[in-house]
PDB file of N, CA and C in Angstrom:
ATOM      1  N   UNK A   1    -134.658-134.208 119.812  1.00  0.00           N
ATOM      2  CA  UNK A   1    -134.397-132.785 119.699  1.00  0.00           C
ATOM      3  C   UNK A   1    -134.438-132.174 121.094  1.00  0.00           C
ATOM      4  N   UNK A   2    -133.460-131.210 121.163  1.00  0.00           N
ATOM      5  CA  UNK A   2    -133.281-130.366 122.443  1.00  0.00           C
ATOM      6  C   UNK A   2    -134.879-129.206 122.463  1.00  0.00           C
ATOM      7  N   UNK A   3    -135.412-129.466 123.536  1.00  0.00           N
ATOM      8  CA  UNK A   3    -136.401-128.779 123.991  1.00  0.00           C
ATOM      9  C   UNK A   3    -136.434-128.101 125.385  1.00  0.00           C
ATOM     10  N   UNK A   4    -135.441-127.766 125.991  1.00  0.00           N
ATOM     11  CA  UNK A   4    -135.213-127.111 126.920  1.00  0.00           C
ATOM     12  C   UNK A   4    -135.706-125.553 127.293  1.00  0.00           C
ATOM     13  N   UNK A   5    -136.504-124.885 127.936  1.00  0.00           N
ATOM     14  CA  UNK A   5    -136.883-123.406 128.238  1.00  0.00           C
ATOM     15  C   UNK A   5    -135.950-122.618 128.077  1.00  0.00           C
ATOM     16  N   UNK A   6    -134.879-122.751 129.045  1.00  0.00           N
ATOM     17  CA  UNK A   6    -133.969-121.394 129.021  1.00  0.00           C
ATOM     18  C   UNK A   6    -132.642-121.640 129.001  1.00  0.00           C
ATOM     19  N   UNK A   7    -131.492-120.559 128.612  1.00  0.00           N
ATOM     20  CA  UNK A   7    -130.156-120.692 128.119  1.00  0.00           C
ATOM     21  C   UNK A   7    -129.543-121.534 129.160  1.00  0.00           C
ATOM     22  N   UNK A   8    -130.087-121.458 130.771  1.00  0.00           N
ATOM     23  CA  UNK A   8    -129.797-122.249 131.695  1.00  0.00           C
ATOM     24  C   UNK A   8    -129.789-123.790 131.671  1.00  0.00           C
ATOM     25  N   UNK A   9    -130.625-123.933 131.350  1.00  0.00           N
ATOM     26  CA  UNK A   9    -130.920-125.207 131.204  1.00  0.00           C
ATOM     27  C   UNK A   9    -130.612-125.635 130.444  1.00  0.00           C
ATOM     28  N   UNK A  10    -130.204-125.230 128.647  1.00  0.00           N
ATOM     29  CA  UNK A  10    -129.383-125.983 127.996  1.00  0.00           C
ATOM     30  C   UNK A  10    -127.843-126.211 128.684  1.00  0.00           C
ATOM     31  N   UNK A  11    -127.286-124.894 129.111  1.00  0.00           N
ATOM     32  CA  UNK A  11    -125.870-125.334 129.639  1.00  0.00           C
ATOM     33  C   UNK A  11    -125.360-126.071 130.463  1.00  0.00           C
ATOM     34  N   UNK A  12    -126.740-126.390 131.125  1.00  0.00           N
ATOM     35  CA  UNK A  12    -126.341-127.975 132.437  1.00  0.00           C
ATOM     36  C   UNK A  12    -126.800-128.690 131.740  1.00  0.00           C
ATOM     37  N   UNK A  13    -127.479-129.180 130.837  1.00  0.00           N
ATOM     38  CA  UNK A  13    -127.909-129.899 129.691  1.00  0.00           C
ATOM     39  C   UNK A  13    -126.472-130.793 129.735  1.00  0.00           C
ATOM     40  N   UNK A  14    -126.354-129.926 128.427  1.00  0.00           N
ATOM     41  CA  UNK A  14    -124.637-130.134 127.965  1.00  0.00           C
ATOM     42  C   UNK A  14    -123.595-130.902 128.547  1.00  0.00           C
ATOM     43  N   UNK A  15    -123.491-129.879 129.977  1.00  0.00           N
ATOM     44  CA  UNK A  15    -122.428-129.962 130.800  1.00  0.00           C
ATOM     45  C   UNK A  15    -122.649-131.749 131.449  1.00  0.00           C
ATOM     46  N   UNK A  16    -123.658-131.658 131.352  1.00  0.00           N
ATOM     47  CA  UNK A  16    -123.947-133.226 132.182  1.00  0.00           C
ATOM     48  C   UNK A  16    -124.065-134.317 131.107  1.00  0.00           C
ATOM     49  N   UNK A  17    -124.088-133.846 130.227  1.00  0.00           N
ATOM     50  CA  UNK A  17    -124.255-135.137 129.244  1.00  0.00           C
ATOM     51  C   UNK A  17    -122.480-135.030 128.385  1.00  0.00           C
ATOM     52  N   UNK A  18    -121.448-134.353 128.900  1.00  0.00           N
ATOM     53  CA  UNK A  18    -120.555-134.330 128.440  1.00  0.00           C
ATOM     54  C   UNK A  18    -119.805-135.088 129.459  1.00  0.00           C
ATOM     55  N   UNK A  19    -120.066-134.993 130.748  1.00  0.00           N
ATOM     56  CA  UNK A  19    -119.724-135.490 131.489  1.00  0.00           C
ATOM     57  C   UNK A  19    -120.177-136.977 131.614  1.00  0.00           C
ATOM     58  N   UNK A  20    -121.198-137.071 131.393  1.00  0.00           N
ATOM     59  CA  UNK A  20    -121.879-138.547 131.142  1.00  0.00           C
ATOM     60  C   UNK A  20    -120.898-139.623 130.685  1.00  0.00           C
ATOM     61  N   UNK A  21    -120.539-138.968 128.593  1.00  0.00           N
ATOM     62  CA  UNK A  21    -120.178-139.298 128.095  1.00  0.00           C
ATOM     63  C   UNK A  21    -118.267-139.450 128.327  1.00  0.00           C
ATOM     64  N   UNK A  22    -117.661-138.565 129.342  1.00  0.00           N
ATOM     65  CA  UNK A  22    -116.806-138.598 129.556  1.00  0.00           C
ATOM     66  C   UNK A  22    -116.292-139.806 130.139  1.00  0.00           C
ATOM     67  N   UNK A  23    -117.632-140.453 130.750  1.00  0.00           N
ATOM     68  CA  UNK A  23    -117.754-141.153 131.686  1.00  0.00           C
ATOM     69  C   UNK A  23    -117.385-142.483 131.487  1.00  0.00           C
ATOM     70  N   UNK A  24    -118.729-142.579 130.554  1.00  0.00           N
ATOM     71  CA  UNK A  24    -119.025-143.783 129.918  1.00  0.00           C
ATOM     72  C   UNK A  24    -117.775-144.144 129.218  1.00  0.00           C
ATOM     73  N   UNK A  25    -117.056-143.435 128.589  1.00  0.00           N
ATOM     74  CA  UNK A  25    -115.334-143.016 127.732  1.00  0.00           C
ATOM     75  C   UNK A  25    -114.368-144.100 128.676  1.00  0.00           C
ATOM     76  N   UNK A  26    -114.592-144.157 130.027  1.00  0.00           N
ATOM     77  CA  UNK A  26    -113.839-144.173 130.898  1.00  0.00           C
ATOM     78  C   UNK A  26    -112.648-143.140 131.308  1.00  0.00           C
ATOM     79  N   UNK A  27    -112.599-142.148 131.231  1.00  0.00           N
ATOM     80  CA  UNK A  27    -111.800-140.786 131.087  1.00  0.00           C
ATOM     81  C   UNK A  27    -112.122-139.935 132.824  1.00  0.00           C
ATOM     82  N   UNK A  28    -111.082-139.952 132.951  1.00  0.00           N
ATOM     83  CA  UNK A  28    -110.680-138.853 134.372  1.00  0.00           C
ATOM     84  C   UNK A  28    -110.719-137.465 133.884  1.00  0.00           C
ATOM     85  N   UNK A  29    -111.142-136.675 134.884  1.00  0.00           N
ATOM     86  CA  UNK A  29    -111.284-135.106 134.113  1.00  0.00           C
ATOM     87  C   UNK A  29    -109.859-135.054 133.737  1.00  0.00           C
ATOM     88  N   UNK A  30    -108.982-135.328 134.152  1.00  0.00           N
ATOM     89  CA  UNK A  30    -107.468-135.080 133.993  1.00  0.00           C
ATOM     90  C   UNK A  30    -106.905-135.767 132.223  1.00  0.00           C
ATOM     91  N   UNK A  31    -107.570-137.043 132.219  1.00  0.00           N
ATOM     92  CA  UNK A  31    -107.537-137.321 130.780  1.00  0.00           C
ATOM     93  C   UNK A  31    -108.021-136.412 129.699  1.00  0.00           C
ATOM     94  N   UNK A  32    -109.254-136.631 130.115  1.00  0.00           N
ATOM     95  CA  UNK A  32    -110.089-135.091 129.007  1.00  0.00           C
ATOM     96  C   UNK A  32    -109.420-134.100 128.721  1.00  0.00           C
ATOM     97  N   UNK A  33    -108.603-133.779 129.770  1.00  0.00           N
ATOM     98  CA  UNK A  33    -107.851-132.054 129.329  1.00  0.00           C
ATOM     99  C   UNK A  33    -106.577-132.546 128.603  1.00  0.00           C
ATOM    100  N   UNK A  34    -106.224-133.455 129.013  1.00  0.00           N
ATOM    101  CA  UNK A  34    -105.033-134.196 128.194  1.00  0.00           C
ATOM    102  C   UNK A  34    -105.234-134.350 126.806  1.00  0.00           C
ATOM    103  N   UNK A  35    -106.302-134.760 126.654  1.00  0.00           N
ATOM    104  CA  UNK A  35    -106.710-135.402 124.994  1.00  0.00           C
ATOM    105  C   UNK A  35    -107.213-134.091 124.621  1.00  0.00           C
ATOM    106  N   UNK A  36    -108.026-133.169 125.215  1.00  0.00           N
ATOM    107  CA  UNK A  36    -108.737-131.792 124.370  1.00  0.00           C
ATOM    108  C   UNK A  36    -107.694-130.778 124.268  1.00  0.00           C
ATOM    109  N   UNK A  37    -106.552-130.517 125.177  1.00  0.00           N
ATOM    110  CA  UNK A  37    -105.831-129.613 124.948  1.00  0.00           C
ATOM    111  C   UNK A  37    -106.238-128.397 126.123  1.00  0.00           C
ATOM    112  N   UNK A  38    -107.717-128.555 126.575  1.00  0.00           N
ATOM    113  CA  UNK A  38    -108.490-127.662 127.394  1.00  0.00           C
ATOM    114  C   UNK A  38    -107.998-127.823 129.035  1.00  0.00           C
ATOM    115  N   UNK A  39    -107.839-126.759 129.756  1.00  0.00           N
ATOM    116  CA  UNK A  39    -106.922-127.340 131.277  1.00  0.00           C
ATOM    117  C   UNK A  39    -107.907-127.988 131.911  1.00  0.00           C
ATOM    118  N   UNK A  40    -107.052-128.261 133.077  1.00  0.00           N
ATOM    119  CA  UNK A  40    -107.652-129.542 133.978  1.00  0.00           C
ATOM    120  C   UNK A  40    -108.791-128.336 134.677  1.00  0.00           C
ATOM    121  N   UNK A  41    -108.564-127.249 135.238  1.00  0.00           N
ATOM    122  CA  UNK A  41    -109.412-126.064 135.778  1.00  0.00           C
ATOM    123  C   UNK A  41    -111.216-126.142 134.517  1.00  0.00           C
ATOM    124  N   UNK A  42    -110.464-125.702 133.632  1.00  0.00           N
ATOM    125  CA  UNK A  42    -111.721-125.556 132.786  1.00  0.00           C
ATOM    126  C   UNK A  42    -112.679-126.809 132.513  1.00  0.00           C
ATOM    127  N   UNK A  43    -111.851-128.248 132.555  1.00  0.00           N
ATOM    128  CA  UNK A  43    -112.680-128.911 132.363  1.00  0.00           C
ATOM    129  C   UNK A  43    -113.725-129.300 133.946  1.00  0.00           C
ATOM    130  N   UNK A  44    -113.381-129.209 135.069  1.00  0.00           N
ATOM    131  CA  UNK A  44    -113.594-129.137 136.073  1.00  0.00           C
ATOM    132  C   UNK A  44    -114.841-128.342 136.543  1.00  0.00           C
ATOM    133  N   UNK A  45    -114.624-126.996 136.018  1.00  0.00           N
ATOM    134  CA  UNK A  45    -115.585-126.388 135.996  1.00  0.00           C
ATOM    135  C   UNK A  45    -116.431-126.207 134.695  1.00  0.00           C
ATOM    136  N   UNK A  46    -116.409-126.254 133.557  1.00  0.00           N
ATOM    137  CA  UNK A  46    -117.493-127.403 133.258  1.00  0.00           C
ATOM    138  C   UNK A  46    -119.074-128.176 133.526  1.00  0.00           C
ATOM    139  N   UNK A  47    -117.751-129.010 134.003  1.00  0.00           N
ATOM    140  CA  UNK A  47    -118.722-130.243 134.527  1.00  0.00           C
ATOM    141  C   UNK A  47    -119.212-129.449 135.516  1.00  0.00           C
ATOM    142  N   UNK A  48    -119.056-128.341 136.294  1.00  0.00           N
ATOM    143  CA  UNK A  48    -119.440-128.208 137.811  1.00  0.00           C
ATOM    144  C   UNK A  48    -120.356-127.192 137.553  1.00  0.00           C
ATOM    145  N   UNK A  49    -120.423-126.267 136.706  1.00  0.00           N
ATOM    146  CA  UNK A  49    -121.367-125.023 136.567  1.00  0.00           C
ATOM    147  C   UNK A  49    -121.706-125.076 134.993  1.00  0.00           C
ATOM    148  N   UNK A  50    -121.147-125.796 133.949  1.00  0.00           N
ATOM    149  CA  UNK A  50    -121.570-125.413 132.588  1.00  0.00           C
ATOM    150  C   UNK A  50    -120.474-124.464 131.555  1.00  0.00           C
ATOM    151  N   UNK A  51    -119.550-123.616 132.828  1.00  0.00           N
ATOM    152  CA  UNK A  51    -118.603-122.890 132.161  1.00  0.00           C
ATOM    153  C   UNK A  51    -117.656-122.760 131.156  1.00  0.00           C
ATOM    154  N   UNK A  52    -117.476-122.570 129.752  1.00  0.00           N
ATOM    155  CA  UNK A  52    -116.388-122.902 128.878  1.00  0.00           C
ATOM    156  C   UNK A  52    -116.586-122.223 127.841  1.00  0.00           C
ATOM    157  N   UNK A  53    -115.438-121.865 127.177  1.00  0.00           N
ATOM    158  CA  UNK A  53    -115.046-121.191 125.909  1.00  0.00           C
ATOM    159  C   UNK A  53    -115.759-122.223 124.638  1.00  0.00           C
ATOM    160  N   UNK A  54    -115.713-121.605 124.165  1.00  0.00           N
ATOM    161  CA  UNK A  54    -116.730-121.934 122.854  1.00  0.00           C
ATOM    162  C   UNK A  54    -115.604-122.883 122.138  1.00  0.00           C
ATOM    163  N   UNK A  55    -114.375-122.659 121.947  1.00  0.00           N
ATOM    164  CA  UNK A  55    -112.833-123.126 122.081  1.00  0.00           C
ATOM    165  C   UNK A  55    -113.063-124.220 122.762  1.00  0.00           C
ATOM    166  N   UNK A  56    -113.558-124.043 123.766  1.00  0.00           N
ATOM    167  CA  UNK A  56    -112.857-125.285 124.616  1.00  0.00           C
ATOM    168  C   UNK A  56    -113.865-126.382 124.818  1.00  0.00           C
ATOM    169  N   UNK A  57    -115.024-125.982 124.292  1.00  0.00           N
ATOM    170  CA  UNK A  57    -116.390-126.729 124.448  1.00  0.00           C
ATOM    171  C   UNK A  57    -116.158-127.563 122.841  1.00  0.00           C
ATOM    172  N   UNK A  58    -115.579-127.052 121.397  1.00  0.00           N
ATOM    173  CA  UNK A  58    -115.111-127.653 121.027  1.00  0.00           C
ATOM    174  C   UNK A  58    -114.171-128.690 120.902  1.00  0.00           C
ATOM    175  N   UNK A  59    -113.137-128.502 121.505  1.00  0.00           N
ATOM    176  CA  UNK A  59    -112.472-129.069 121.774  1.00  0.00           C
ATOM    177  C   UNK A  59    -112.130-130.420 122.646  1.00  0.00           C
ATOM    178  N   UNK A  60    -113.551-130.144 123.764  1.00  0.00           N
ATOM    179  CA  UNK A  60    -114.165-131.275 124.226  1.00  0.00           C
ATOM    180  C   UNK A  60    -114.643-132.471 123.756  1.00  0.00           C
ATOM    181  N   UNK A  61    -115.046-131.748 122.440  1.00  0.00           N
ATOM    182  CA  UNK A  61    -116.592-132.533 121.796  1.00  0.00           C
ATOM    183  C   UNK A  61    -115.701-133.317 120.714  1.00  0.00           C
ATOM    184  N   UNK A  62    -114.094-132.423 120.288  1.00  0.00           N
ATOM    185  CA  UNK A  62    -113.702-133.470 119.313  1.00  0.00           C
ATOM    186  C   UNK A  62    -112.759-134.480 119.981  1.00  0.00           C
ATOM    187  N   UNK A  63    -112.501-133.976 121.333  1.00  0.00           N
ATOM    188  CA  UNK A  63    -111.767-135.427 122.311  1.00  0.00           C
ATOM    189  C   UNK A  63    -112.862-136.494 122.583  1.00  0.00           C
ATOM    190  N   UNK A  64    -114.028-135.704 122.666  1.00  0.00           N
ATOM    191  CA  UNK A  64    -115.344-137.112 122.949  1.00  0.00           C
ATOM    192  C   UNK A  64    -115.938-137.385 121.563  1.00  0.00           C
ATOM    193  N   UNK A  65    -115.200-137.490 120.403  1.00  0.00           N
ATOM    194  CA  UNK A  65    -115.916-137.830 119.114  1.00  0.00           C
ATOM    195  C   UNK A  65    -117.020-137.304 118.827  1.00  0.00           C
ATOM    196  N   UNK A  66    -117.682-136.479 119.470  1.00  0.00           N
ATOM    197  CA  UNK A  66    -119.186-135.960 119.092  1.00  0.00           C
ATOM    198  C   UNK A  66    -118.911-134.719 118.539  1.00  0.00           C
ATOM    199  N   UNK A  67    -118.010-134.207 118.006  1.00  0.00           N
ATOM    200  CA  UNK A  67    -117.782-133.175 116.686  1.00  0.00           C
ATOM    201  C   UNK A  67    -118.806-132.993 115.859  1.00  0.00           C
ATOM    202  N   UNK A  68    -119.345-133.602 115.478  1.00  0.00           N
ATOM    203  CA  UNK A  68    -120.685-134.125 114.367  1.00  0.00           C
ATOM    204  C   UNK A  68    -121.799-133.157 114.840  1.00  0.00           C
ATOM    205  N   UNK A  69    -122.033-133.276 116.324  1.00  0.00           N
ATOM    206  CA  UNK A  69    -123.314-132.960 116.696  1.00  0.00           C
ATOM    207  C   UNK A  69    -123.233-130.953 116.469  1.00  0.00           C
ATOM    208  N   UNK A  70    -122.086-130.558 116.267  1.00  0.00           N
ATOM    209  CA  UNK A  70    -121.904-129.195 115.803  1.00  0.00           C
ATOM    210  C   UNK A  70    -122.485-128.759 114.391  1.00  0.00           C
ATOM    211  N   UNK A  71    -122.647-129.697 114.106  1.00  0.00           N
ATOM    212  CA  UNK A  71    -122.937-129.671 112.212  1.00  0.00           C
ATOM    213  C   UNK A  71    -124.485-129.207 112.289  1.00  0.00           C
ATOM    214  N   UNK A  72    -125.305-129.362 113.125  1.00  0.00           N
ATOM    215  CA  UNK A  72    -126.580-128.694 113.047  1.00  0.00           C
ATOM    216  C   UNK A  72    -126.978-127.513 113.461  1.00  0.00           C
ATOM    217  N   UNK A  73    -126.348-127.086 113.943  1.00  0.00           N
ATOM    218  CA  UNK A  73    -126.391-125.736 114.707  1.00  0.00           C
ATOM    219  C   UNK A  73    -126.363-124.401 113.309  1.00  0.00           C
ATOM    220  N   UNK A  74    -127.183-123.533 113.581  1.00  0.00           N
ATOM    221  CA  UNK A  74    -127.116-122.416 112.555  1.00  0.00           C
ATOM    222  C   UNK A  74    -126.916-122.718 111.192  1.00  0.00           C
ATOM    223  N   UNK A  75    -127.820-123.959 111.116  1.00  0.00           N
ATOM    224  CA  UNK A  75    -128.054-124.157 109.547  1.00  0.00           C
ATOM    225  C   UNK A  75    -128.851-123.001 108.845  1.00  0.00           C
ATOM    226  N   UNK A  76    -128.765-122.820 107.597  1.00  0.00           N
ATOM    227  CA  UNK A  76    -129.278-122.004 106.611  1.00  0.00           C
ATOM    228  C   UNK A  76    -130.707-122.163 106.521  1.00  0.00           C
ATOM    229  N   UNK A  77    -131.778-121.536 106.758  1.00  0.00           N
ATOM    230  CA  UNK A  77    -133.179-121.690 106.403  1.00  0.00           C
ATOM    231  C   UNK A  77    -133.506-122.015 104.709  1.00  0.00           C
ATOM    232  N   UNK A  78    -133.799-123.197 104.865  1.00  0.00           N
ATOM    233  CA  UNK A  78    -134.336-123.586 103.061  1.00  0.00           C
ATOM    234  C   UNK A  78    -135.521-122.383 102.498  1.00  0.00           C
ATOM    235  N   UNK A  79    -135.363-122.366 101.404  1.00  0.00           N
ATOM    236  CA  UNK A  79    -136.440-121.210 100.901  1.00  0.00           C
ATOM    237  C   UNK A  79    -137.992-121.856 100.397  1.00  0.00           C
ATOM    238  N   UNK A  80    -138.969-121.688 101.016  1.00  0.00           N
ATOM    239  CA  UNK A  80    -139.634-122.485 100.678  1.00  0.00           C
ATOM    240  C   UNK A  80    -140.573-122.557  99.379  1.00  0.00           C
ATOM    241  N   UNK A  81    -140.992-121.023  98.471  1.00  0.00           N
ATOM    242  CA  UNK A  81    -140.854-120.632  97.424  1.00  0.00           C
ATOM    243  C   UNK A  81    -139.978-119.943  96.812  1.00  0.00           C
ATOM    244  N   UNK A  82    -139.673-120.079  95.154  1.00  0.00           N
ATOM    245  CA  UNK A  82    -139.227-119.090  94.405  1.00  0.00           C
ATOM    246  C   UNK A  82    -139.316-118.052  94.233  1.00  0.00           C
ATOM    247  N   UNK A  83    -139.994-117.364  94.833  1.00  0.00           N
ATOM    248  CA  UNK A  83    -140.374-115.846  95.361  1.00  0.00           C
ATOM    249  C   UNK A  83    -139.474-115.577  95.959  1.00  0.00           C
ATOM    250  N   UNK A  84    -139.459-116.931  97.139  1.00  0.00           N
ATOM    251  CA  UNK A  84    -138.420-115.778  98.390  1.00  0.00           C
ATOM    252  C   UNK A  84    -136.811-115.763  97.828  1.00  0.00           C
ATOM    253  N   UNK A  85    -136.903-116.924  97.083  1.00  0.00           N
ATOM    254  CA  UNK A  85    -135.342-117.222  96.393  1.00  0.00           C
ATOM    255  C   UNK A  85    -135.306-115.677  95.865  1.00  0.00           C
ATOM    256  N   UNK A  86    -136.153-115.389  94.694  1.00  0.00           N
ATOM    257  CA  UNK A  86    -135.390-114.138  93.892  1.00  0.00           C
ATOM    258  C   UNK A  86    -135.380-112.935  94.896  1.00  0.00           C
ATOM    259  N   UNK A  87    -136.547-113.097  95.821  1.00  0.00           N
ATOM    260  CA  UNK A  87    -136.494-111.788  96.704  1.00  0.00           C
ATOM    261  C   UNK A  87    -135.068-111.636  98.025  1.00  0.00           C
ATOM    262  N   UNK A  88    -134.312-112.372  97.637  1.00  0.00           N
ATOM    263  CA  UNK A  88    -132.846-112.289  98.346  1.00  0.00           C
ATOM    264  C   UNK A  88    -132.063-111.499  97.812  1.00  0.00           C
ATOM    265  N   UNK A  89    -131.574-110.612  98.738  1.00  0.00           N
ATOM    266  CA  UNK A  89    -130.663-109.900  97.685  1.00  0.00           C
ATOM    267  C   UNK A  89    -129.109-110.337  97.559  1.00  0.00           C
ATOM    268  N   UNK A  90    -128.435-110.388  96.624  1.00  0.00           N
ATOM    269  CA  UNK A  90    -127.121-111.249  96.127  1.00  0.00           C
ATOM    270  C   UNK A  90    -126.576-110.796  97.106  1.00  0.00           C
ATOM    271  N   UNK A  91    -125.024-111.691  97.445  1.00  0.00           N
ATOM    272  CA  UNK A  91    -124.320-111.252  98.459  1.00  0.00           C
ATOM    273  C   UNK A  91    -123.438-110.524  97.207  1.00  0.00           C
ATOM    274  N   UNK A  92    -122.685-109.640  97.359  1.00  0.00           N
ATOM    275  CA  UNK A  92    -121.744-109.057  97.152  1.00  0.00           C
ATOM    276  C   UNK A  92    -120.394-109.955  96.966  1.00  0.00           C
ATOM    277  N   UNK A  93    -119.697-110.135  95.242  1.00  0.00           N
ATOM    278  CA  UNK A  93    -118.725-111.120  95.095  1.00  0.00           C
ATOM    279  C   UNK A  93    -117.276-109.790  95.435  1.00  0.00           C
ATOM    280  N   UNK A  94    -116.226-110.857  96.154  1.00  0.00           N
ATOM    281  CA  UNK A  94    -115.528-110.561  96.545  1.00  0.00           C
ATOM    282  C   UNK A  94    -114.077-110.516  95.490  1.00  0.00           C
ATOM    283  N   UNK A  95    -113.284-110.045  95.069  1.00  0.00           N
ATOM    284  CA  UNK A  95    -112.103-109.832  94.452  1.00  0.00           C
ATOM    285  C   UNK A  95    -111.206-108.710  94.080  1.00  0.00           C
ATOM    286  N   UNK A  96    -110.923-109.042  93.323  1.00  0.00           N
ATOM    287  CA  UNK A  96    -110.136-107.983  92.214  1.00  0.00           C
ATOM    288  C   UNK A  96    -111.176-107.717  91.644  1.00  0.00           C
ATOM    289  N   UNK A  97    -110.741-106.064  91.746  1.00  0.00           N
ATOM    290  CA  UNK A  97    -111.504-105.063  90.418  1.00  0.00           C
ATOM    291  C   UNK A  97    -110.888-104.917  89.303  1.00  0.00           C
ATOM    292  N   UNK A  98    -111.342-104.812  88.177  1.00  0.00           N
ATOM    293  CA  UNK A  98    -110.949-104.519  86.827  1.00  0.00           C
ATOM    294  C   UNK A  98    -110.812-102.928  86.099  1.00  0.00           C
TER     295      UNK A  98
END
């Protein structure tokens, strides 16, 4: 699990372990932007400061197969009693009115 202090430090986190993996890939920054769709500029900087569209940081992750690792992010908090279940209030169903 990511245990990092500050927003800083996750984004060179990232940036270096994308690059890692770019690596290990055998992939030229020039490939990466080829296969992600993301330019050769953005991926560049990147790797160099952390910089990228949320777009394009996807887009990275599904040229480096690690798509997956998105799936945990802003999961739903489980309810841990039936209390808190009923004490939710319904979302509002969406349609046609009658």
């Amino acid at each position: 699990m990511l245990s990092l202090s500050s927003p800083g430090e996750v984004i060179r986190s990232v940036a270096s372990r994308a690059r890692d993996r770019r690596l290990r890939e055998g992939l030229t920054q020039q490939a990466l932007a080829d296969r992600s769709g993301v330019s050769f500029g953005s991926i560049k900087r990147f790797e160099r400061t952390g910089e990228i569209s949320l777009r394009g940081l996807v887009q990275v992750a599904f040229a480096l197969g690690v798509q997956g690792d998105f799936e945990g992010l802003f999961q739903p908090i489980p309810f841990a009693t039936l209390d808190e279940v009923l004490a939710t209030p319904r979302k509002p169903m969406r349609g046609r009115r009658r």
